[in-house]
N, C-alpha and C. Protein backbone atom coordinates (compact mmCIF):
# COMPACT_ATOMS: atom_id res chain seq x y z
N UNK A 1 -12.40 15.51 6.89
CA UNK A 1 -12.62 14.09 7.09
C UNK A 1 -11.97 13.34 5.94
N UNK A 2 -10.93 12.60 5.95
CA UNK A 2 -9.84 11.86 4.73
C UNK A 2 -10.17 10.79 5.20
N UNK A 3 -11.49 9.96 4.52
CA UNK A 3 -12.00 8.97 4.70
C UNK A 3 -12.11 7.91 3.38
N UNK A 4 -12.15 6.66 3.30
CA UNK A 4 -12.52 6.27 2.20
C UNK A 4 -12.91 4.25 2.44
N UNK A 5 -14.04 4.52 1.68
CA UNK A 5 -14.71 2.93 1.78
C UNK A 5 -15.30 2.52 0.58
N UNK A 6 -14.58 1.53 0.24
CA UNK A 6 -14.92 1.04 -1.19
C UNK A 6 -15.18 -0.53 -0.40
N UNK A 7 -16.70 -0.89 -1.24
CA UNK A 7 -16.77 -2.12 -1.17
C UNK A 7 -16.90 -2.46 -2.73
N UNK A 8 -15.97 -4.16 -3.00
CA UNK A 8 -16.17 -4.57 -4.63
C UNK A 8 -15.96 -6.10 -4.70
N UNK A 9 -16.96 -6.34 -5.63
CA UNK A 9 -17.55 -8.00 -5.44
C UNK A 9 -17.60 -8.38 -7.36
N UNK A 10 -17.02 -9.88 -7.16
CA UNK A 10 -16.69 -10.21 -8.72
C UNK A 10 -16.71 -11.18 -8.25
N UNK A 11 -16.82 -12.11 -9.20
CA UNK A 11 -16.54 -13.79 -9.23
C UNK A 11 -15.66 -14.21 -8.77
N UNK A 12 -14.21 -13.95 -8.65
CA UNK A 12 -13.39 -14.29 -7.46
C UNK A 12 -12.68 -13.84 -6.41
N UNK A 13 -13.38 -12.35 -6.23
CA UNK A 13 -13.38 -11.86 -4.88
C UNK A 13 -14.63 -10.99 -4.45
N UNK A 14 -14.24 -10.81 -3.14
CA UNK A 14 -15.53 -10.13 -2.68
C UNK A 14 -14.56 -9.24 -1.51
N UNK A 15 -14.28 -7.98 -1.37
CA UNK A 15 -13.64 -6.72 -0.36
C UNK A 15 -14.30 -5.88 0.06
N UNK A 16 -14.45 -5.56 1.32
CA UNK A 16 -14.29 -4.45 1.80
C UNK A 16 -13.55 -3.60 2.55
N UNK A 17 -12.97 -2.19 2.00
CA UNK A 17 -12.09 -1.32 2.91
C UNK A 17 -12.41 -0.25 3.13
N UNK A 18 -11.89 0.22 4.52
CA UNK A 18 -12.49 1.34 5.27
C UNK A 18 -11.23 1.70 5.51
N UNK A 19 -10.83 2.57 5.29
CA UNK A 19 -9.42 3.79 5.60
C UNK A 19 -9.68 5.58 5.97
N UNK A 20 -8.47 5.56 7.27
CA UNK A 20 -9.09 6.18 7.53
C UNK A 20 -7.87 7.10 8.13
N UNK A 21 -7.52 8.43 7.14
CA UNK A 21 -6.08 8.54 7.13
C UNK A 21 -6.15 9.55 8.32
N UNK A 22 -6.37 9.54 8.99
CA UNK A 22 -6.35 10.18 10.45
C UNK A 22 -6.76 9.38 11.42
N UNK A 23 -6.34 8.57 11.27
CA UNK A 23 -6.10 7.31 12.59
C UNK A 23 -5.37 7.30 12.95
N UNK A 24 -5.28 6.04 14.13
CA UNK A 24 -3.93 6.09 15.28
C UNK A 24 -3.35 4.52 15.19
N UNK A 25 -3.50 4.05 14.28
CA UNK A 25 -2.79 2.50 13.54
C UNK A 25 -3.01 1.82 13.96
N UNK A 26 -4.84 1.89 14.01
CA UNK A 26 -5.83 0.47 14.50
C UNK A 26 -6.02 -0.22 13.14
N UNK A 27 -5.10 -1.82 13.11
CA UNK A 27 -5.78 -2.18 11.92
C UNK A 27 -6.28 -3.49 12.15
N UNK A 28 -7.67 -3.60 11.74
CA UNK A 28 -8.50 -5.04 11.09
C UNK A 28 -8.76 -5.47 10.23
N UNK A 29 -7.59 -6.47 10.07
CA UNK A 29 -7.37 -7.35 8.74
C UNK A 29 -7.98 -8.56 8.18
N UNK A 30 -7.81 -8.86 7.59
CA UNK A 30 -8.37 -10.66 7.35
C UNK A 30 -8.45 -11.23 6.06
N UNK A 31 -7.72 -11.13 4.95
CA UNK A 31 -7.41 -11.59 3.97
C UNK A 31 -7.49 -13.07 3.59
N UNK A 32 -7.13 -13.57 4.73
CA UNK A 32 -6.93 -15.38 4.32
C UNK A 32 -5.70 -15.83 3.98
N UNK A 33 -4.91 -14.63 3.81
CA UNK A 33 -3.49 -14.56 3.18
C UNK A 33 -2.59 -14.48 5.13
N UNK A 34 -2.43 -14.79 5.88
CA UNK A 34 -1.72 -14.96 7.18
C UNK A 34 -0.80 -13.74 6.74
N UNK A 35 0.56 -14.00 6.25
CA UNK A 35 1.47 -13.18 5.69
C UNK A 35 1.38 -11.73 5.43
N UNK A 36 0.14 -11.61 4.25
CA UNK A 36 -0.17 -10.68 3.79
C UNK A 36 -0.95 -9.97 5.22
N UNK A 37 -1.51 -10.39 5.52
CA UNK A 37 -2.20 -9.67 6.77
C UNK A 37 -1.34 -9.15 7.63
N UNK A 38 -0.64 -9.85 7.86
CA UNK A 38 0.88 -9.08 9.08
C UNK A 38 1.50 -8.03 8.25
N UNK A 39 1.96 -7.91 6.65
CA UNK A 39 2.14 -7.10 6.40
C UNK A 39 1.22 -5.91 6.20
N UNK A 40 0.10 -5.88 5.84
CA UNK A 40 -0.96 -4.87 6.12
C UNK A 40 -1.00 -4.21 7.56
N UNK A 41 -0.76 -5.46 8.38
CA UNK A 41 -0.78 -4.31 9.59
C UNK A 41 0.05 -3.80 10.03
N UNK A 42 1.31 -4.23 9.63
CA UNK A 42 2.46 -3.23 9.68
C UNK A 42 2.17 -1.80 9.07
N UNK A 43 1.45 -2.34 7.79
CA UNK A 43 1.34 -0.84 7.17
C UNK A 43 0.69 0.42 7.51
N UNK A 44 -0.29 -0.18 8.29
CA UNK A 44 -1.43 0.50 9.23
C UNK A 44 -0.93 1.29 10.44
N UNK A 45 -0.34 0.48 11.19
CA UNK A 45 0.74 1.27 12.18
C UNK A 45 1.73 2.12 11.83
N UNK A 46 2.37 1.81 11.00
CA UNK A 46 3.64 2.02 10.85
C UNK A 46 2.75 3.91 9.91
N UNK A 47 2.02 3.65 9.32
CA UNK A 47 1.04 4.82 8.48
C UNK A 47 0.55 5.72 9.87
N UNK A 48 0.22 5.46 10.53
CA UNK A 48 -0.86 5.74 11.57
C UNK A 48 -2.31 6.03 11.06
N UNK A 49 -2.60 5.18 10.49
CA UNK A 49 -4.06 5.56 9.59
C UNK A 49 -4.52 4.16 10.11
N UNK A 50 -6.12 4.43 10.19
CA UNK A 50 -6.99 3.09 10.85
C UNK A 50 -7.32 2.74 9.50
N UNK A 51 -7.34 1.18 9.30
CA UNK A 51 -7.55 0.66 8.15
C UNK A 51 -8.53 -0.74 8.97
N UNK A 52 -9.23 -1.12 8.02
CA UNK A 52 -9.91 -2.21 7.96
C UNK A 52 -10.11 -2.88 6.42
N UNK A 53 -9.39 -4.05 6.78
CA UNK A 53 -10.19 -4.99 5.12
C UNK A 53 -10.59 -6.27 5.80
N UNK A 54 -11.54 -6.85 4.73
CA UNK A 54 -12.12 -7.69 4.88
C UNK A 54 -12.23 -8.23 3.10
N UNK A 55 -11.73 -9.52 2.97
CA UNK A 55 -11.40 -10.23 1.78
C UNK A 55 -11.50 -11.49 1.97
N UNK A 56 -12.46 -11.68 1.03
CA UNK A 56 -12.86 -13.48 0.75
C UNK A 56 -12.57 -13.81 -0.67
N UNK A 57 -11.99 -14.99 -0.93
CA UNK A 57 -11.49 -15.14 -2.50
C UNK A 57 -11.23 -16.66 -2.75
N UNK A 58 -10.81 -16.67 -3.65
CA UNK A 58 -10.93 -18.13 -4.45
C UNK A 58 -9.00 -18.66 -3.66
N UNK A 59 -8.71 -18.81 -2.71
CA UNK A 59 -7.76 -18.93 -2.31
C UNK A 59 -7.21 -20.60 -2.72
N UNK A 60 -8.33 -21.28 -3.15
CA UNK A 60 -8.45 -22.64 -3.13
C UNK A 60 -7.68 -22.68 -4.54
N UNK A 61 -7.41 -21.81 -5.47
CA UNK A 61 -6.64 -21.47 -6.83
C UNK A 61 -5.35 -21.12 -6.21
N UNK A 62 -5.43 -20.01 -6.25
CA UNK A 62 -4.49 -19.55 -5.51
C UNK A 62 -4.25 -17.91 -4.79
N UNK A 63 -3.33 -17.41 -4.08
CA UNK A 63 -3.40 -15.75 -3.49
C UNK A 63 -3.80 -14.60 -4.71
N UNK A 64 -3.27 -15.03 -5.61
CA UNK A 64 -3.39 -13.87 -6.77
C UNK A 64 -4.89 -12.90 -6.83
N UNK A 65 -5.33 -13.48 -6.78
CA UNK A 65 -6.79 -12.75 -7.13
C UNK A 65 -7.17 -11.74 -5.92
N UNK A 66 -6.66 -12.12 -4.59
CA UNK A 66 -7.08 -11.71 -3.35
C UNK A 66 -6.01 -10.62 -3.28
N UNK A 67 -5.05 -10.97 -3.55
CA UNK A 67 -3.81 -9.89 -3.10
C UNK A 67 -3.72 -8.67 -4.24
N UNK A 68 -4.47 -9.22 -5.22
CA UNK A 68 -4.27 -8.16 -6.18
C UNK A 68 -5.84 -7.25 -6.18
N UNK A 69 -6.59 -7.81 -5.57
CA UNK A 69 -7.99 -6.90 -5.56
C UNK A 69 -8.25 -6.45 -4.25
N UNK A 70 -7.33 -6.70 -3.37
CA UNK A 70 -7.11 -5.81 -2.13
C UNK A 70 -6.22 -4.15 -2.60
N UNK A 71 -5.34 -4.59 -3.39
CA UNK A 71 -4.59 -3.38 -3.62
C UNK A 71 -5.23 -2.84 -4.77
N UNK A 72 -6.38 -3.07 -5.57
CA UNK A 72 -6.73 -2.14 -6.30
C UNK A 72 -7.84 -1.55 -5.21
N UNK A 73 -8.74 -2.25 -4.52
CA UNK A 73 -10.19 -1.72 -3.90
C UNK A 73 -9.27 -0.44 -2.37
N UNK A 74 -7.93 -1.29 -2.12
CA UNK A 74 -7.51 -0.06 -1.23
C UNK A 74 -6.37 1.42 -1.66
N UNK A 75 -6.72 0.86 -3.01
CA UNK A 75 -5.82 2.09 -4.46
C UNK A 75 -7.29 2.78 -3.78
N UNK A 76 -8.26 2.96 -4.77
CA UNK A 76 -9.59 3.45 -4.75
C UNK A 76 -10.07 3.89 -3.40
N UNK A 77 -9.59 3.44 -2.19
CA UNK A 77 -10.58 3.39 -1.32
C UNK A 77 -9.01 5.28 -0.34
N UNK A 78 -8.03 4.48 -0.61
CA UNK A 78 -6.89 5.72 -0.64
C UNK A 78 -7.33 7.14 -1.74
N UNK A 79 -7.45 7.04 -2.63
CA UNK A 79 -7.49 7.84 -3.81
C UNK A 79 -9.35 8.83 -3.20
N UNK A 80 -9.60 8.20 -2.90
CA UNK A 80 -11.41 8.82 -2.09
C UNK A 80 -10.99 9.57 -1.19
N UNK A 81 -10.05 9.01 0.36
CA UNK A 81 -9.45 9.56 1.13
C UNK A 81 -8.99 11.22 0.78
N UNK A 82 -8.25 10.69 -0.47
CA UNK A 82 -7.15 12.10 -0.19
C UNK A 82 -7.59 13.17 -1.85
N UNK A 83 -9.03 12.90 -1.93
CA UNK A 83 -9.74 13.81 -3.17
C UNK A 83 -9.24 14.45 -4.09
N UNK A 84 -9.42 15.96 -3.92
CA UNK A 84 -8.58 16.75 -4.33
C UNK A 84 -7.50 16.88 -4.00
N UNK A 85 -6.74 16.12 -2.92
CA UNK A 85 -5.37 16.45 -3.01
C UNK A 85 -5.06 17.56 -2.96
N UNK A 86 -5.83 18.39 -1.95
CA UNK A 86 -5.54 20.16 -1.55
C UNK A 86 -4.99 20.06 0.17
N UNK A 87 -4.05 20.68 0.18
CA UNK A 87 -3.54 20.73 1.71
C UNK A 87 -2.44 19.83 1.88
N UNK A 88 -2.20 18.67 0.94
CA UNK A 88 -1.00 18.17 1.65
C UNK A 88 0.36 17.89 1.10
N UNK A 89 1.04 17.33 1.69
CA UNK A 89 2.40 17.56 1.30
C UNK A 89 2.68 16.68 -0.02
N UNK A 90 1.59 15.73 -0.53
CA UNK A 90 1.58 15.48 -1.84
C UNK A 90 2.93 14.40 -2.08
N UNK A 91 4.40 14.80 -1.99
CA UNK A 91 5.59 13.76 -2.13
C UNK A 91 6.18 13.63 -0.73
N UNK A 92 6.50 11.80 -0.93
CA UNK A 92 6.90 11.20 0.15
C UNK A 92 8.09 10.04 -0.12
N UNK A 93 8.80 10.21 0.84
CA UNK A 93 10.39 9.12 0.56
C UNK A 93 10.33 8.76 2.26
N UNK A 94 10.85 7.01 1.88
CA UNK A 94 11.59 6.57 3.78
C UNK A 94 12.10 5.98 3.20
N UNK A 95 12.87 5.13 3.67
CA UNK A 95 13.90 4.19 3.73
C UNK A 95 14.16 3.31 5.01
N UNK A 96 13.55 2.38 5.19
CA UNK A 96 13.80 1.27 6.03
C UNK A 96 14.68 0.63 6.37
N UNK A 97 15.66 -0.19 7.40
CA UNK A 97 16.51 -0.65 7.38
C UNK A 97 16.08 -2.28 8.20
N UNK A 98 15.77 -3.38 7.50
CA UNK A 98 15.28 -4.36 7.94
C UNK A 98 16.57 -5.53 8.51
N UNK A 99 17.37 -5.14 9.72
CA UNK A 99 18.53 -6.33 9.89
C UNK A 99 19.44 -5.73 8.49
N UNK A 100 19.46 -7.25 7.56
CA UNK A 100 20.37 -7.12 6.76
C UNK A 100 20.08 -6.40 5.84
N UNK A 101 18.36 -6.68 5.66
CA UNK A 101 17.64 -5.64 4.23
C UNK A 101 17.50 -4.69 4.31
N UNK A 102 17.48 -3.27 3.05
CA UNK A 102 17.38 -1.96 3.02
C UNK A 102 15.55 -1.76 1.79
N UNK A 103 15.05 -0.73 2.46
CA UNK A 103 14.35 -0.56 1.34
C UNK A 103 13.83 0.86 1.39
N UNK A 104 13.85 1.18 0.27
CA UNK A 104 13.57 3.01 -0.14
C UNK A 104 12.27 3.22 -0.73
N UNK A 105 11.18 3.73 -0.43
CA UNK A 105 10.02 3.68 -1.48
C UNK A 105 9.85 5.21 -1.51
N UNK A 106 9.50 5.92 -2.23
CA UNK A 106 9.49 7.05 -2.79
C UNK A 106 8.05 7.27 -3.70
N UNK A 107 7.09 7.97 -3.66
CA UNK A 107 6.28 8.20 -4.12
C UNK A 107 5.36 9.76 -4.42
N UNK A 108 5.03 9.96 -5.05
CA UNK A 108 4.18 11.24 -5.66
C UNK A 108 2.16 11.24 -5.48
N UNK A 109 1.65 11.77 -5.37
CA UNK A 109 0.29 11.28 -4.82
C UNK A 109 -0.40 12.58 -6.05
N UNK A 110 0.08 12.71 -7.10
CA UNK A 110 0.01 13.89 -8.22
C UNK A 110 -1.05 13.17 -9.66
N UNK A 111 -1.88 12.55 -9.28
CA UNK A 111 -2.48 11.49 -9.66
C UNK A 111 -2.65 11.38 -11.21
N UNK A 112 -1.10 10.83 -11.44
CA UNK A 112 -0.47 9.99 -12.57
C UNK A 112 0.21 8.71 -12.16
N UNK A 113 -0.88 8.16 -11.98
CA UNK A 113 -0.20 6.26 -11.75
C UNK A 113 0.90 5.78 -12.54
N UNK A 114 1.79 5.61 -11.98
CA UNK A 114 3.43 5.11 -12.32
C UNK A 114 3.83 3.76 -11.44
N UNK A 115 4.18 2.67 -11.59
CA UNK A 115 5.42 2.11 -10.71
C UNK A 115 6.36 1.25 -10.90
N UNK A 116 7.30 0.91 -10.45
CA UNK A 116 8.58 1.04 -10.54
C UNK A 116 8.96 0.10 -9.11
N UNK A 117 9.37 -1.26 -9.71
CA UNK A 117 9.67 -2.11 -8.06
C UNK A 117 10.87 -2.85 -8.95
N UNK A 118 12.01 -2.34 -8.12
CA UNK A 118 13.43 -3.56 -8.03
C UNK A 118 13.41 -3.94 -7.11
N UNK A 119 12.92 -5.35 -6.49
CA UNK A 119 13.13 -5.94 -5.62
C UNK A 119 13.47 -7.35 -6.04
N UNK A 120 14.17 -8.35 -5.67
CA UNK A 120 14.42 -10.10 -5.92
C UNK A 120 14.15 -10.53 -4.76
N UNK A 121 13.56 -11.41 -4.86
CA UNK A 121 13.30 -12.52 -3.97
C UNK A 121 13.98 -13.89 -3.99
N UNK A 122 14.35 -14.72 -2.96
CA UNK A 122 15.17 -15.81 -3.35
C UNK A 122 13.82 -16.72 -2.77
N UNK A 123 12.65 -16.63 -2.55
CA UNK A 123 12.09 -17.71 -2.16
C UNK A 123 10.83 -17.57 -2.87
N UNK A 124 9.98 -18.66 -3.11
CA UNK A 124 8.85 -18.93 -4.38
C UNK A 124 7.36 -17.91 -2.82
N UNK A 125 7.50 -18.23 -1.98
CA UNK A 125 6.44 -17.79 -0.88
C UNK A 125 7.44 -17.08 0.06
N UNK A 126 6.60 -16.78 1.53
CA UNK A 126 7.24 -16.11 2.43
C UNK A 126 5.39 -16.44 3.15
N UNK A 127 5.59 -17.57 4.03
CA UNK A 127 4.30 -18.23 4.98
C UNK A 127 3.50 -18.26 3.49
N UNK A 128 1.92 -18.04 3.43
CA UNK A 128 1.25 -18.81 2.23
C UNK A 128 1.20 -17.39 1.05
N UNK A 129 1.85 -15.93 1.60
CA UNK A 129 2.28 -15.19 0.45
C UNK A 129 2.82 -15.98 -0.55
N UNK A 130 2.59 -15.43 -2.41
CA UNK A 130 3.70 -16.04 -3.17
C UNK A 130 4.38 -15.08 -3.50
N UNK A 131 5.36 -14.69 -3.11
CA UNK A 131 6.39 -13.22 -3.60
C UNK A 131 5.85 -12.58 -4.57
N UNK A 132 6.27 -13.22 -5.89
CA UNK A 132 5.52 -12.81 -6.95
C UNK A 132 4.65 -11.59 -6.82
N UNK A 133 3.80 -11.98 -5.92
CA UNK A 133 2.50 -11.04 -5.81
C UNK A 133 2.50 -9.72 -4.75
N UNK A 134 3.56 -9.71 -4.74
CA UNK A 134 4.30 -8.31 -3.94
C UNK A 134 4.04 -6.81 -4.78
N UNK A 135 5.10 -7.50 -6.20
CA UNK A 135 4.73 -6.38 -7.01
C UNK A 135 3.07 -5.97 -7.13
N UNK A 136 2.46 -7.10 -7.86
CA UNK A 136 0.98 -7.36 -7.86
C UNK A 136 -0.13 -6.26 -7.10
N UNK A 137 0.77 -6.73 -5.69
CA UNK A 137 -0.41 -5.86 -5.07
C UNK A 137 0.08 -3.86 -5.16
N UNK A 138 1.25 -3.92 -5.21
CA UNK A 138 1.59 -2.53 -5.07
C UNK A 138 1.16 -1.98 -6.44
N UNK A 139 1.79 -2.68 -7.37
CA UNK A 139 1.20 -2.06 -8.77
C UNK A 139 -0.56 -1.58 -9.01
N UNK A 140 -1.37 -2.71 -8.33
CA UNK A 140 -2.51 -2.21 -7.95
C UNK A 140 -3.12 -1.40 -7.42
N UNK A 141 -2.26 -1.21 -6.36
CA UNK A 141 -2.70 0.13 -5.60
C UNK A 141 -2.15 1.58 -5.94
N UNK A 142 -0.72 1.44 -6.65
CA UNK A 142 -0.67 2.42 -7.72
C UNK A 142 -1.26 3.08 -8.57
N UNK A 143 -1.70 1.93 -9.30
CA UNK A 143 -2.64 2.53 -10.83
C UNK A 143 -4.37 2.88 -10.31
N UNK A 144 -4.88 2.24 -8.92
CA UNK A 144 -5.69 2.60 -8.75
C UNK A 144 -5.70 4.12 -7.85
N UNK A 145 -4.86 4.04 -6.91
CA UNK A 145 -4.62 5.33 -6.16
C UNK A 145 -4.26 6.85 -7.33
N UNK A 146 -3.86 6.20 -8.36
CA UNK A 146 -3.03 7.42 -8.94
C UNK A 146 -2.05 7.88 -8.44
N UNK A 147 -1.34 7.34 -8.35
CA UNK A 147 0.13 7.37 -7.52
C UNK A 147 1.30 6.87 -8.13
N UNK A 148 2.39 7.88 -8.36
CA UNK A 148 3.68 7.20 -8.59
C UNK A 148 4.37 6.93 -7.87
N UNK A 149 4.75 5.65 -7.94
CA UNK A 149 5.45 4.67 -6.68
C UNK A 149 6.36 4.07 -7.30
N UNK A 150 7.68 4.30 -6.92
CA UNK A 150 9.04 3.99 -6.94
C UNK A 150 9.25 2.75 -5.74
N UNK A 151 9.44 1.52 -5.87
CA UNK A 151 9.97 0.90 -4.43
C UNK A 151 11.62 -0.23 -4.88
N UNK A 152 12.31 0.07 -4.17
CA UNK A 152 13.69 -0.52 -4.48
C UNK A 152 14.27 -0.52 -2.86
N UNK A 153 14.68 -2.07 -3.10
CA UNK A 153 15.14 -2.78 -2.30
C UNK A 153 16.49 -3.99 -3.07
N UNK A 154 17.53 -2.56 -2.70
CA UNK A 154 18.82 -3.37 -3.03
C UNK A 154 19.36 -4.70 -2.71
N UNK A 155 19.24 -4.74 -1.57
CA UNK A 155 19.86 -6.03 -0.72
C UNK A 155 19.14 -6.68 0.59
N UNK A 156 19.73 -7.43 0.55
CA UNK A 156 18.67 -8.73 1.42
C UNK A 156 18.91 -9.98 1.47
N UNK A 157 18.64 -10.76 2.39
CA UNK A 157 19.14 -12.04 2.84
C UNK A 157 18.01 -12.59 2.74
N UNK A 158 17.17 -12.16 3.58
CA UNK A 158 15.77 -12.85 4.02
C UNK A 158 14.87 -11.89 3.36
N UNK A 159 14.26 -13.40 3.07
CA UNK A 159 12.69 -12.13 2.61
C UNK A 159 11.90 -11.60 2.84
N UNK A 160 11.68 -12.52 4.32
CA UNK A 160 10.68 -11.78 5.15
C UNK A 160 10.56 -10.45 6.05
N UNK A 161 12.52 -10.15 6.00
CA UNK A 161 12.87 -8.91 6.59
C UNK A 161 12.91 -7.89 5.21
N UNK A 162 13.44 -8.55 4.11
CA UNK A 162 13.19 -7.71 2.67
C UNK A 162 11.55 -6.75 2.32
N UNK A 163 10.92 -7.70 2.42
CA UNK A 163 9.39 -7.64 2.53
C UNK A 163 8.56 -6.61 3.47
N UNK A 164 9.09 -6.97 4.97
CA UNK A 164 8.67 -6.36 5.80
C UNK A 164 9.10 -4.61 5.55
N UNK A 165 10.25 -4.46 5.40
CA UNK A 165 10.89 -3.59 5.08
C UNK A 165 10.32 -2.57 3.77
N UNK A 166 10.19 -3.35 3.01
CA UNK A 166 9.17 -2.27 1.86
C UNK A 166 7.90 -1.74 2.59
N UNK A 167 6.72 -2.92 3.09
CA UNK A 167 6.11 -2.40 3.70
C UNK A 167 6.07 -1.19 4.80
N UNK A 168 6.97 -1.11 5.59
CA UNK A 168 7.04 -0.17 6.54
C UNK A 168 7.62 1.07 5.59
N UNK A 169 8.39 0.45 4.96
CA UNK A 169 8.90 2.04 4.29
C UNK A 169 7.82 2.83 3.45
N UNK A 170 7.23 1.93 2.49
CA UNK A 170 6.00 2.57 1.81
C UNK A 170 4.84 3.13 3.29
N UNK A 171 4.67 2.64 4.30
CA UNK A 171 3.89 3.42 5.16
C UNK A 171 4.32 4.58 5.68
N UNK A 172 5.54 4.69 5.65
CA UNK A 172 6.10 5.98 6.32
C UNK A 172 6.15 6.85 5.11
N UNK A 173 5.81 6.41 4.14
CA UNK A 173 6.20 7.52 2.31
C UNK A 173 4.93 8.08 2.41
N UNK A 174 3.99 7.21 2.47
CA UNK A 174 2.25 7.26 2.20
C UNK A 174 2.23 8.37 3.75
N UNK A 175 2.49 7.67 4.78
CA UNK A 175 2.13 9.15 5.97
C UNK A 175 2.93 10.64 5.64
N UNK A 176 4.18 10.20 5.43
CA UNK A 176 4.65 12.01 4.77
C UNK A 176 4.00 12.70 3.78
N UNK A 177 3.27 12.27 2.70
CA UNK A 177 2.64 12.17 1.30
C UNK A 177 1.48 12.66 2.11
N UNK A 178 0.77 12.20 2.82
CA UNK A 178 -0.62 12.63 2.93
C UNK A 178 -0.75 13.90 4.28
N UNK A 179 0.48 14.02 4.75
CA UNK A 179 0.69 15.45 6.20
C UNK A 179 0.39 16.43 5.40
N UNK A 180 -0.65 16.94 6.59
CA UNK A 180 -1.18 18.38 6.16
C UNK A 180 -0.42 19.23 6.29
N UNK A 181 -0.62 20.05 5.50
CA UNK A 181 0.27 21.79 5.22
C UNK A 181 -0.52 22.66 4.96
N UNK A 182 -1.71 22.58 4.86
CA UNK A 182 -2.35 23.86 4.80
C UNK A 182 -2.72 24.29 3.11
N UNK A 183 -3.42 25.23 3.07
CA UNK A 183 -3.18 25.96 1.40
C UNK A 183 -3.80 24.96 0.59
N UNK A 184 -3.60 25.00 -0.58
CA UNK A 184 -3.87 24.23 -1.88
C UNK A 184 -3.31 23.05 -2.34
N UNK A 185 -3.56 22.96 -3.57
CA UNK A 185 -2.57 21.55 -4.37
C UNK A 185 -1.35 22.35 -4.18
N UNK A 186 -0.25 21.38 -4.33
CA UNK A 186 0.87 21.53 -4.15
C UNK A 186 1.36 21.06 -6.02
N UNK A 187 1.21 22.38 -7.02
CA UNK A 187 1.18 22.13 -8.32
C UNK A 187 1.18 23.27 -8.84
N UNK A 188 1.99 23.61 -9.90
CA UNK A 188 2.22 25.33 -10.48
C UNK A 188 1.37 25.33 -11.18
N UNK A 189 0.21 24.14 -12.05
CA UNK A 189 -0.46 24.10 -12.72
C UNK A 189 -1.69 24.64 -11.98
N UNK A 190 -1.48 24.51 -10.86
CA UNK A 190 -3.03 24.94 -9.59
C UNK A 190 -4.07 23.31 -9.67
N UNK A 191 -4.03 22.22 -9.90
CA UNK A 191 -4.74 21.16 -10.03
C UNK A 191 -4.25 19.99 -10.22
N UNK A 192 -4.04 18.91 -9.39
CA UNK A 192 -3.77 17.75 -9.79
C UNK A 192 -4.94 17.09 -10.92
C-alpha cells in the first residue's frame, strides 16, 4: 500500500494531501491558485497516481505561501508513500515536448534532497500563478520528499506550454522513479 496523507496548518496556510501512488490519475484539486491546479492535475494523470489536495491560504497577500506549502506537505506526503524505498526503480528521466517548448526533469528518489531548475520565464504570472513560484514549489517538494531533482527547460516561447511541459515531464520521472521491480533498495550501500 504506497500511500501517503499529510495534513498541516500554520498561520498562513492550512493543507491537506492524500496520494496515492497506485492510482489511475484521479485528481482533486483546489488550491485557489486556477493555474496551479491545472498544473497539478496534469501531474496526477500524466503520474497515474490519485492525488487529492485541498489548500486554503492567505491568497489575499499573495500565491507564495500556498504554492510553496503545497509542495512541501506533498514532498512529505510523497516521501510516506514511497518509505523505505525498497522495490523500486528509485531513478527517473522524461523529457516533454510542449509545441515550441522542451523540458527534461531527471530525478533520484535516494533520499538526499538536491535541486537544480534552469528554466526563464518571459512573463511576471501565467493566469493568477506568479512564475517565480514554479521553482518555489518544486524546490519544496524536493527538500521535503528527499529527492534530487534536476528540471531544465531550454527553450520556449510560451510559458504556459514551457510550464505545462515541466509538469508533465516531472510526472512521467516521478512514475518511472516509483515502478516496481521487485527485491530491495536499489543501493550498494543496502539502505537509502
Amino acid at each position: 500500500m504506497r500511500k501517503g496523507e499529510i495534513a498541516r496548518k500554520t498561520k498562513e496556510t492550512e493543507i491537506q494531501v492524500s496520494l496515492d501512488l497506485d492510482g489511475t490519475g484521479i485528481a482533486d484539486i483546489a488550491t485557489g491558485v486556477g493555474f496551479f491546479d491545472h498544473m497539478l492535475t496534469a501531474l496526477t494523470v500524466h503520474a497515474g497516481f490519485d492525488l487529492s489536495i485541498r489548500a486554503g491560504g492567505d491568497l489575499d497577500v499573495d500565491g507564495h505561501h500556498t504554492v510553496e506549502d503545497v509542495g512541501i506537505v506533498l514532498g512529505q506526503a510523497f516521501a510516506k508513500s514511497v518509505s523505505d524505498k525498497a522495490g523500486i526503480a528509485r531513478y527517473g528521466t522524461f523529457t516533454i515536448p510542449m509545441d515550441e517548448s522542451i523540458a527534461t526533469v531527471s530525478l533520484d528518489i535516494g533520499g538526499r534532497a538536491y535541486f537544480v531548475f534552469n528554466a526563464d520565464f518571459r512573463t511576471e504570472r501565467i493566469g493568477e500563478l506568479e512564475t517565480q513560484l514554479i521553482a518555489e514549489f518544486f524546490q519544496a517538494f524536493a527538500f521535503n520528499a528527499a529527492v534530487t531533482l534536476h528540471i531544465n527547460a531550454p527553450y520556449g516561447e510560451n510559458d504556459h506550454h514551457k510550464c505545462e511541459a515541466i509538469f508533465k515531464a516531472f510526472a512521467h520521472a516521478l512514475a518511472a522513479a516509483v515502478t516496481q521491480t521487485g527485491g530491495g533498495v536499489l543501493s550498494s550501500k543496502g539502505t537509502l
